[in-house]
Protein backbone atom coordinates (compact mmCIF):
# COMPACT_ATOMS: atom_id res chain seq x y z
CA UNK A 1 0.00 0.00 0.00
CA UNK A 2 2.74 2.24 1.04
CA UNK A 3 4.58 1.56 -1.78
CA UNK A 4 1.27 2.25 -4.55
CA UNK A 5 1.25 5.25 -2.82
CA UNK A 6 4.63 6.60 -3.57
CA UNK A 7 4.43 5.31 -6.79
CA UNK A 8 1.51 7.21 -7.08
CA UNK A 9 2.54 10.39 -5.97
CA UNK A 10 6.35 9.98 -8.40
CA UNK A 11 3.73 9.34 -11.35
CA UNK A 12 1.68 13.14 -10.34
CA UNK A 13 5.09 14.32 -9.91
CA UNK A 14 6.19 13.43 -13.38
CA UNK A 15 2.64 14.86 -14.58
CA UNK A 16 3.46 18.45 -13.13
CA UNK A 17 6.99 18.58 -14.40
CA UNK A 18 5.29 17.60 -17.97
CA UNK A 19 2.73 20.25 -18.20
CA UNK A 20 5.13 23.04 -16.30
CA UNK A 21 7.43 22.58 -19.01
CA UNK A 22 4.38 23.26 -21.70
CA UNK A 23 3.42 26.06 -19.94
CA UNK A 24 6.73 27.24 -19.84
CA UNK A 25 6.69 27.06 -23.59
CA UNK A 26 3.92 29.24 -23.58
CA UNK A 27 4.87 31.60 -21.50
CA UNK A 28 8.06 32.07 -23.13
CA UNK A 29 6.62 33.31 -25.99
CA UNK A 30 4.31 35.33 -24.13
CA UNK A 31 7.32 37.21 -22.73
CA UNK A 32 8.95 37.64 -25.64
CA UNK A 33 5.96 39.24 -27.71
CA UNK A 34 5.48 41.17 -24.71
CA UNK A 35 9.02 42.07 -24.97
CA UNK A 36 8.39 42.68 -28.87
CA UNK A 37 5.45 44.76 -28.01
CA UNK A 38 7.42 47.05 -25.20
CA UNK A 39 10.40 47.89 -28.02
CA UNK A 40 7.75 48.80 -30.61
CA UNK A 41 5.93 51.16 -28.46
CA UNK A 42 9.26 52.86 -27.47
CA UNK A 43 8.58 51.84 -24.03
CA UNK A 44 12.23 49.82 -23.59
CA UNK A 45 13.29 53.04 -21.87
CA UNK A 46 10.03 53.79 -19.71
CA UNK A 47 11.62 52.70 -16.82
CA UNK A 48 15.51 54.22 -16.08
CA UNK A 49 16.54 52.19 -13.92
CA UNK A 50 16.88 48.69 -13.35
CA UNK A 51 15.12 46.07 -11.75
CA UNK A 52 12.80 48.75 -10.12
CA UNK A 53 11.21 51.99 -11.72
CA UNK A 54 12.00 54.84 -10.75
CA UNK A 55 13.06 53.40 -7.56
CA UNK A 56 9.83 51.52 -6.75
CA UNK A 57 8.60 48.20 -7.58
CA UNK A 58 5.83 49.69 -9.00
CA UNK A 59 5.59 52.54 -11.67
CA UNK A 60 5.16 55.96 -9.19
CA UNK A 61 3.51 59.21 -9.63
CA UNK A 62 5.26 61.91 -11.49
CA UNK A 63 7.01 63.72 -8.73
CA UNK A 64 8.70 60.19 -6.79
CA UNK A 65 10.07 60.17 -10.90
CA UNK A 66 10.85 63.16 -10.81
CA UNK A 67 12.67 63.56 -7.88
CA UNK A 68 14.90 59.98 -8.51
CA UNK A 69 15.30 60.82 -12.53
CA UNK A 70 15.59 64.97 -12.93
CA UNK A 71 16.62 63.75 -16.41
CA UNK A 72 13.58 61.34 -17.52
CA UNK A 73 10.30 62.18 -17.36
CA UNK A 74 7.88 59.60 -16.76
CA UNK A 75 5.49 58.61 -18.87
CA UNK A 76 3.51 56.39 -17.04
CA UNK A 77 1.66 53.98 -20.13
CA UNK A 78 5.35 52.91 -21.41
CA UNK A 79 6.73 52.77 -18.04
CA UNK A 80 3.94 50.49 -17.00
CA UNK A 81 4.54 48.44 -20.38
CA UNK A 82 8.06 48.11 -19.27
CA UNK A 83 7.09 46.67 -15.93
CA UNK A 84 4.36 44.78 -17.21
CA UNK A 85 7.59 42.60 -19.03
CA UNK A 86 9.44 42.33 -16.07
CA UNK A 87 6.88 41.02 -14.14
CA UNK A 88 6.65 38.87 -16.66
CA UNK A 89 10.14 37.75 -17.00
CA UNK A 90 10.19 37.23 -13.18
CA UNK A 91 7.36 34.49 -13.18
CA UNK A 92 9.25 33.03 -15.58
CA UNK A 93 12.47 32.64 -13.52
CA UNK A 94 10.15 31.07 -10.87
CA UNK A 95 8.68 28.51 -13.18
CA UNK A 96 12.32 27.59 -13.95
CA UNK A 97 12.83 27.02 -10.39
CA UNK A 98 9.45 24.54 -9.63
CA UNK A 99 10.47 22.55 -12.39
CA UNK A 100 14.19 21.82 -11.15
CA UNK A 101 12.88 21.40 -7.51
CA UNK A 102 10.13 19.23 -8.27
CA UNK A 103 12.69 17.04 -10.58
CA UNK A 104 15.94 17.11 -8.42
CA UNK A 105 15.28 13.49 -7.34
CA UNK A 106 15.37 12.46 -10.47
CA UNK A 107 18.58 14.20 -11.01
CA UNK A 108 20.58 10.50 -10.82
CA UNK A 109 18.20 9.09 -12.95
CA UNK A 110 19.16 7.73 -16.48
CA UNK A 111 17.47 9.61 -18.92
CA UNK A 112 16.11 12.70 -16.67
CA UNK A 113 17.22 16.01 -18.52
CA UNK A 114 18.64 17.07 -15.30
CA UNK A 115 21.10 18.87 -17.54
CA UNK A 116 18.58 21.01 -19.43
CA UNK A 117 16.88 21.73 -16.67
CA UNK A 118 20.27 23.64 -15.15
CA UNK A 119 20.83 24.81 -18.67
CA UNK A 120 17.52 26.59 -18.53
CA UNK A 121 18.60 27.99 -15.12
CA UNK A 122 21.03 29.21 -16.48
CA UNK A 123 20.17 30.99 -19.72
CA UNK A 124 17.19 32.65 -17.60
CA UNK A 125 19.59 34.48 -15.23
CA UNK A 126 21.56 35.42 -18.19
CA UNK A 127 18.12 36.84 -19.45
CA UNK A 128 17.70 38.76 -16.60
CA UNK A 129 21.15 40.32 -16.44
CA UNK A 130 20.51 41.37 -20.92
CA UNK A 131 17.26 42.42 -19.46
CA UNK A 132 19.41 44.62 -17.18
CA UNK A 133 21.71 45.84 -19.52
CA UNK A 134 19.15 46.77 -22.04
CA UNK A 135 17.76 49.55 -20.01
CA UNK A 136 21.45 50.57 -18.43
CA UNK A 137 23.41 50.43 -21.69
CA UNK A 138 20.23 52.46 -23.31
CA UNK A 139 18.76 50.04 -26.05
CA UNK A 140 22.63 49.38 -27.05
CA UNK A 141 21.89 47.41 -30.21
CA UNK A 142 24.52 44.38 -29.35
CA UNK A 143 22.36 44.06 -26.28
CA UNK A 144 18.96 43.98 -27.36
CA UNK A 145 19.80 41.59 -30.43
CA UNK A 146 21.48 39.43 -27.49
CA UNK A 147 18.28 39.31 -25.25
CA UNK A 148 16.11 38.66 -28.08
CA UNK A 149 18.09 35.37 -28.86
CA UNK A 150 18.06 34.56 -25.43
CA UNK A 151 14.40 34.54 -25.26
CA UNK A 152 14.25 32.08 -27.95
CA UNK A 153 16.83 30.30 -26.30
CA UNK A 154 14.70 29.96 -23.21
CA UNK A 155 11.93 28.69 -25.55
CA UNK A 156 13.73 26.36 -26.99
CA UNK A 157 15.02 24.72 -23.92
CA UNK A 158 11.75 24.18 -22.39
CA UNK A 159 10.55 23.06 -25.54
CA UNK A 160 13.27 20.52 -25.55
CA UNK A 161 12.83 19.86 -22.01
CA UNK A 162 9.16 19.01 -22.26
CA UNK A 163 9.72 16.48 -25.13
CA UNK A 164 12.73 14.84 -22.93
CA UNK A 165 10.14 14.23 -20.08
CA UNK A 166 7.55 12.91 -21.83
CA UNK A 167 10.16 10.43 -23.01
CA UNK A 168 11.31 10.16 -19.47
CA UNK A 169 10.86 7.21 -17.02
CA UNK A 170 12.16 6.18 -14.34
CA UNK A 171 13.87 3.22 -13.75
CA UNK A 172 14.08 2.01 -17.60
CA UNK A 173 16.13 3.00 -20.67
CA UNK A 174 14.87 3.78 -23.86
CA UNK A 175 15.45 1.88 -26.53
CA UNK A 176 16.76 2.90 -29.57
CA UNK A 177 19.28 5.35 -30.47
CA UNK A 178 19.32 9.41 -31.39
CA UNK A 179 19.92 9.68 -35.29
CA UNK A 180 22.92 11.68 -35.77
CA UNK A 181 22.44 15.12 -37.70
CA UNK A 182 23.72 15.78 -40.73
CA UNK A 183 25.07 18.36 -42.50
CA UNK A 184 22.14 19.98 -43.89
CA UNK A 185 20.87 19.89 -40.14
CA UNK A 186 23.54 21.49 -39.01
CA UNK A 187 23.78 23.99 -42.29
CA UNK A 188 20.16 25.05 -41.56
CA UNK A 189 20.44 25.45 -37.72
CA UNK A 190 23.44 27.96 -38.41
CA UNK A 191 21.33 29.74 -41.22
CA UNK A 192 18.46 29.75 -38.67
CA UNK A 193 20.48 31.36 -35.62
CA UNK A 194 22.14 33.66 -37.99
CA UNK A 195 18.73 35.05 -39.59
CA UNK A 196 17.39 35.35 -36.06
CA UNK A 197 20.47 37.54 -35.38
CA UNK A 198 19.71 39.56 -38.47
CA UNK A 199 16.37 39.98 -37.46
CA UNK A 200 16.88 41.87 -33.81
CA UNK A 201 20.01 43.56 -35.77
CA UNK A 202 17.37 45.04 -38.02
CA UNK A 203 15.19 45.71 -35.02
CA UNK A 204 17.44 47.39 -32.54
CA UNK A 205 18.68 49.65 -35.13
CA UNK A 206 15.75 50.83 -36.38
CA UNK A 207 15.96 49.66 -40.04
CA UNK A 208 13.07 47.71 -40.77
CA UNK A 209 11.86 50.07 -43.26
CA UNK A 210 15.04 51.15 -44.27
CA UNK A 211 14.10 49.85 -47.79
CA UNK A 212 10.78 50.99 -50.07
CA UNK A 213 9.62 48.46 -51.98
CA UNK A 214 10.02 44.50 -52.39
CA UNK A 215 12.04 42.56 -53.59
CA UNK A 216 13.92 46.02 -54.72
CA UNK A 217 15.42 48.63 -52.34
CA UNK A 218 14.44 52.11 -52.96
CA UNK A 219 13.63 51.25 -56.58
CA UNK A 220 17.06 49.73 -57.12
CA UNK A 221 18.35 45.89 -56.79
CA UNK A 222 21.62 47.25 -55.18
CA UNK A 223 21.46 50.29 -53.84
CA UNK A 224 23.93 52.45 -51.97
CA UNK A 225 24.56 50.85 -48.51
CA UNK A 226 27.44 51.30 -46.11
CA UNK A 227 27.98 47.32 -44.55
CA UNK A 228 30.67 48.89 -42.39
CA UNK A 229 28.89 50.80 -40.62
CA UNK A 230 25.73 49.21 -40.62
CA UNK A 231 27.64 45.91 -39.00
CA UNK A 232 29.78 47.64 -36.98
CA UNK A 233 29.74 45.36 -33.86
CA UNK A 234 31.76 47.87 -31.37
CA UNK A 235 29.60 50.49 -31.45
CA UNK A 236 29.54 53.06 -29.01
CA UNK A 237 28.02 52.82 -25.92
CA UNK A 238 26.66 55.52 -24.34
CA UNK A 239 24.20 57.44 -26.66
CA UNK A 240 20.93 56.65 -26.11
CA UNK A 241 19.99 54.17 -28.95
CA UNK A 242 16.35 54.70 -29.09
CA UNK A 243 15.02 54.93 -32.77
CA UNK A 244 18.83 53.98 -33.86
CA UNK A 245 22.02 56.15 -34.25
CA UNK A 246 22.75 54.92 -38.08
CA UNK A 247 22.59 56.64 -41.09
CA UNK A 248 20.33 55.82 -44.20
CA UNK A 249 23.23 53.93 -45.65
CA UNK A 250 24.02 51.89 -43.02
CA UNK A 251 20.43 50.74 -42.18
CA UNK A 252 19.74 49.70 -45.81
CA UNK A 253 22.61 47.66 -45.87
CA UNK A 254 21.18 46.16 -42.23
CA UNK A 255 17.78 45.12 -44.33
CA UNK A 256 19.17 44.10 -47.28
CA UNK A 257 21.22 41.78 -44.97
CA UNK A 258 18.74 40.32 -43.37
CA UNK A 259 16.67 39.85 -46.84
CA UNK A 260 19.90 37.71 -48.13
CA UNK A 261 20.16 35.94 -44.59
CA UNK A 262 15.91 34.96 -45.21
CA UNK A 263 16.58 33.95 -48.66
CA UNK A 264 19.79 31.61 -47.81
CA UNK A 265 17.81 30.26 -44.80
CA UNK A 266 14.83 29.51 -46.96
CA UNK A 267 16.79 27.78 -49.75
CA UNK A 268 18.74 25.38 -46.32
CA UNK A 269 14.93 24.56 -45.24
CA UNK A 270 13.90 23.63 -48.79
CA UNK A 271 17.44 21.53 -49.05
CA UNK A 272 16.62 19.91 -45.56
CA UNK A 273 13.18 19.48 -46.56
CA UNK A 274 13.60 17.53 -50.05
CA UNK A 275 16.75 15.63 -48.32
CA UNK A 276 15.12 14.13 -45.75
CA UNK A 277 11.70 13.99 -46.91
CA UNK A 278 11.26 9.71 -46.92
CA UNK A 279 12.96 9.59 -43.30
CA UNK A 280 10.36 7.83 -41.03
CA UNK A 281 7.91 9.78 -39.51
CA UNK A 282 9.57 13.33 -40.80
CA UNK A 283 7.32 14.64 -43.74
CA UNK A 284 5.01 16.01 -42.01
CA UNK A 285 7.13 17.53 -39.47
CA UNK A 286 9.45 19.34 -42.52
CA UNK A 287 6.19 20.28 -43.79
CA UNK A 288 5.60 22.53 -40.56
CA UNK A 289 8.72 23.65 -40.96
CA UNK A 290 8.77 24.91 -44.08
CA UNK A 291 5.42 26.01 -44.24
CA UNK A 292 6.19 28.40 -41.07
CA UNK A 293 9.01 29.80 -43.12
CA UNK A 294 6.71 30.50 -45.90
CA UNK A 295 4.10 32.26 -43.42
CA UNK A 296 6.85 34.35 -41.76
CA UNK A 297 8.22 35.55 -45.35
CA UNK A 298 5.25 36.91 -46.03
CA UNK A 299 4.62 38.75 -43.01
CA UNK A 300 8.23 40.08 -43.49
CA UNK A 301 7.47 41.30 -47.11
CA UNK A 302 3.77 42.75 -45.40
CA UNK A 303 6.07 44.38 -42.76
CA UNK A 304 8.01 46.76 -45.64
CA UNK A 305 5.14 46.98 -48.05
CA UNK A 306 2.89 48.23 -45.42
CA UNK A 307 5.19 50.36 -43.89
CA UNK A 308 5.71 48.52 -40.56
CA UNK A 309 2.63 49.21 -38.85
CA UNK A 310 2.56 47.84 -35.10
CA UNK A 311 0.04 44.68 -34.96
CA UNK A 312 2.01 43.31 -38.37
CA UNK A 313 5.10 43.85 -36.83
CA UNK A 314 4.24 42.14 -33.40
CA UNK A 315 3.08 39.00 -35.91
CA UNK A 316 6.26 39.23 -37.66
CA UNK A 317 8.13 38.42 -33.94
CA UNK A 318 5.27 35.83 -33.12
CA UNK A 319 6.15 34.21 -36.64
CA UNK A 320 9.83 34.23 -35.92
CA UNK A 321 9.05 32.49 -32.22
CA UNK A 322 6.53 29.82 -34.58
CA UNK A 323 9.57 29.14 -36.98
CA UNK A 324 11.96 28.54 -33.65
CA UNK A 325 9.67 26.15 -32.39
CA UNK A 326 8.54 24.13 -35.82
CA UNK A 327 12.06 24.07 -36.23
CA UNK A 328 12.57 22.39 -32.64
CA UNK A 329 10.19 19.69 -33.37
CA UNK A 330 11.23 19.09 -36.58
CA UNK A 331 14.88 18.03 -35.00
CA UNK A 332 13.22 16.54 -32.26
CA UNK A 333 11.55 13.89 -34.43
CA UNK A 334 14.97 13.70 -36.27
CA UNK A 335 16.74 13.07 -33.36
CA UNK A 336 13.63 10.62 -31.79
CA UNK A 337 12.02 8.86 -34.40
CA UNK A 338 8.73 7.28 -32.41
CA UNK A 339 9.64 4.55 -30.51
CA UNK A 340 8.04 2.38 -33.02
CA UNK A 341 10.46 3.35 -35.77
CA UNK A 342 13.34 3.78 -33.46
CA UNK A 343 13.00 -0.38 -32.58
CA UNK A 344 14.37 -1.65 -35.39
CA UNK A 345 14.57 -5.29 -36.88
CA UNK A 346 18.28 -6.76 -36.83
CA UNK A 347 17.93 -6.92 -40.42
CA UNK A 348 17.08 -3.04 -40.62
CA UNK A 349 19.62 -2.11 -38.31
CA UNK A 350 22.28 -4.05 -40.39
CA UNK A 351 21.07 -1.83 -43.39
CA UNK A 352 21.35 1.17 -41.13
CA UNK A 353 24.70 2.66 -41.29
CA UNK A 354 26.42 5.62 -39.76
CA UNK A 355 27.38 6.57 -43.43
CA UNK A 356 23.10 6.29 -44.56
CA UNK A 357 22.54 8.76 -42.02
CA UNK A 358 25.50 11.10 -42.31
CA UNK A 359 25.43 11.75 -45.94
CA UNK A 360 23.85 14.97 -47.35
């Protein structure tokens, strides 16, 4: 009886670490559209100081702000955006600490993602201290690019650590073994993190409309940029980087960047896609993934032809957060075929070599 009963309450355990992890999904990309949202309403600098505002934990009247910040006048609807995120951010950081008390027994376990779960620690404190640095370094563009990969970062690892616990169970090993990723995989992760870098590059400094008109730029295929400048990763800090430092130049090189780094990441998905579309179990899975990439192209073409208004540019961030994740599952179900497909006859593992799967 005893016994049924611990069992019992290991198996609700297990349950609550599985749907905490989901929700952390969620709320991940709740943060970081809320985050999107808070940088598109010029509200990144709403609050002066860090973690507080204006000294308080809540946004105060005008003369508390006045008094702490002679220099920055409050304006209470971004400042209360700003906090809005924070708060935010901060239930976030205590998620990530349920989940890795409620699965530190497991920690010994084979197979418990003990690992991720630290990782994810981790990368949120890291969060907190770009979250820090965005508002003291004054929307530095290095910064803000940073914080936005971050967020997908945190995304990504409890997306990765949901899937590992729904795998997980204690006291047996899993049979089967990852498949191995091959070049294209790795080709189109790099594209992927790359293009997301391009992305809050573009963002942070300003130049999403830097170019009229699609697919040409200001009426010409090639027009006058400045890649120097508009690259130029040791810019000073100091100035206060709201609505960008950069001249024209140097933000239409920026977009016409990132239009190269969507075009090259489109053509790796398509590559990945045909490649491994008769692995088991994967078609529909590239399907998702491509599909997403398709959907956030659009919006990104939408974005310039429509001048960047705010709700199309929130959904061009909510797209980028969809591709991050299709992407995830799409490698998850590389990595883990079902356990159906992973269970192989000796004959079909004899015909499965580490050169079948390797090749591109």
């Amino acid at each position: 009886m005893v016994s049924s009963v611990i069992t019992a309450g290991q198996n609700g355990r297990q349950c609550w670490l599985v749907r905490l992890s989901l929700a952390g999904v969620v709320f991940t990309a709740l943060v970081v559209l809320v985050g999107a949202w808070t940088r598109l309403v010029d509200a990144g600098l709403g609050c002066p100081d860090w973690p507080g505002c204006y000294g308080a934990l809540v946004v105060p009247d005008a003369d508390r702000a006045l008094a702490h910040s002679p220099a920055a006048p409050l304006e209470s609807a971004k400042a209360w955006v700003e906090m809005v995120h924070r708060y935010l951010a901060s239930l976030l950081g205590l998620l990530v600490i349920t989940l890795i008390v409620l699965g530190a027994r497991w920690r010994r376990e084979a197979g418990y993602p003990w690992r991720t779960s630290l990782a994810l620690l981790g990368v949120i404190l890291m969060q907190g201290a770009f979250g820090a640095f965005t508002v003291t370094l004054k929307l530095w563009p290095q910064v803000v690019t940073l914080h936005l990969l971050g967020g997908l970062s945190v995304m990504v690892l409890f997306l990765w650590l949901h899937l590992r616990l729904r795998r997980f169970q204690p006291g047996q090993h899993r049979v089967g073994r990852p498949r191995p990723l091959t070049r294209l995989w790795r080709l189109a992760l790099v594209l992927l993190v790359v293009q997301l870098a391009l992305g809050g590059w573009t963002s942070s400094n300003y130049a999403g409309i830097a170019c009229q008109g699609f697919p040409t730029c200001n009426g010409e295929w090639w027009p006058s940029m400045d890649w120097s400048e508009g690259f130029h990763l040791t810019q000073t800090v100091g100035p206060n980087y709201l609505h960008g430092q950069l001249h024209a130049e140097a933000r239409s090189a920026i977009q016409v960047g990132h239009r190269l780094g969507a075009l090259a990441l489109g053509l790796g998905l398509l590559l990945l896609a045909i490649r491994h579309r008769d692995a088991a179990g994967m078609r529909p899975w590239l399907a998702l993934m491509v599909g997403t990439f398709g959907a956030q192209l659009a919006l990104g073409i939408a974005n310039v032809l429509a001048w960047l208004p705010l709700w199309l540019a929130l959904l061009h961030t909510a797209g980028a957060v969809a591709l991050v994740a299709a992407m995830t599952l799409a490698l998850w179900h590389w990595r883990w075929p079902s356990v159906a497909q992973s269970i192989a006859s000796p004959e079909a593992k004899g015909s499965e070599t580490k050169e079948e799967w390797a090749h591109v």
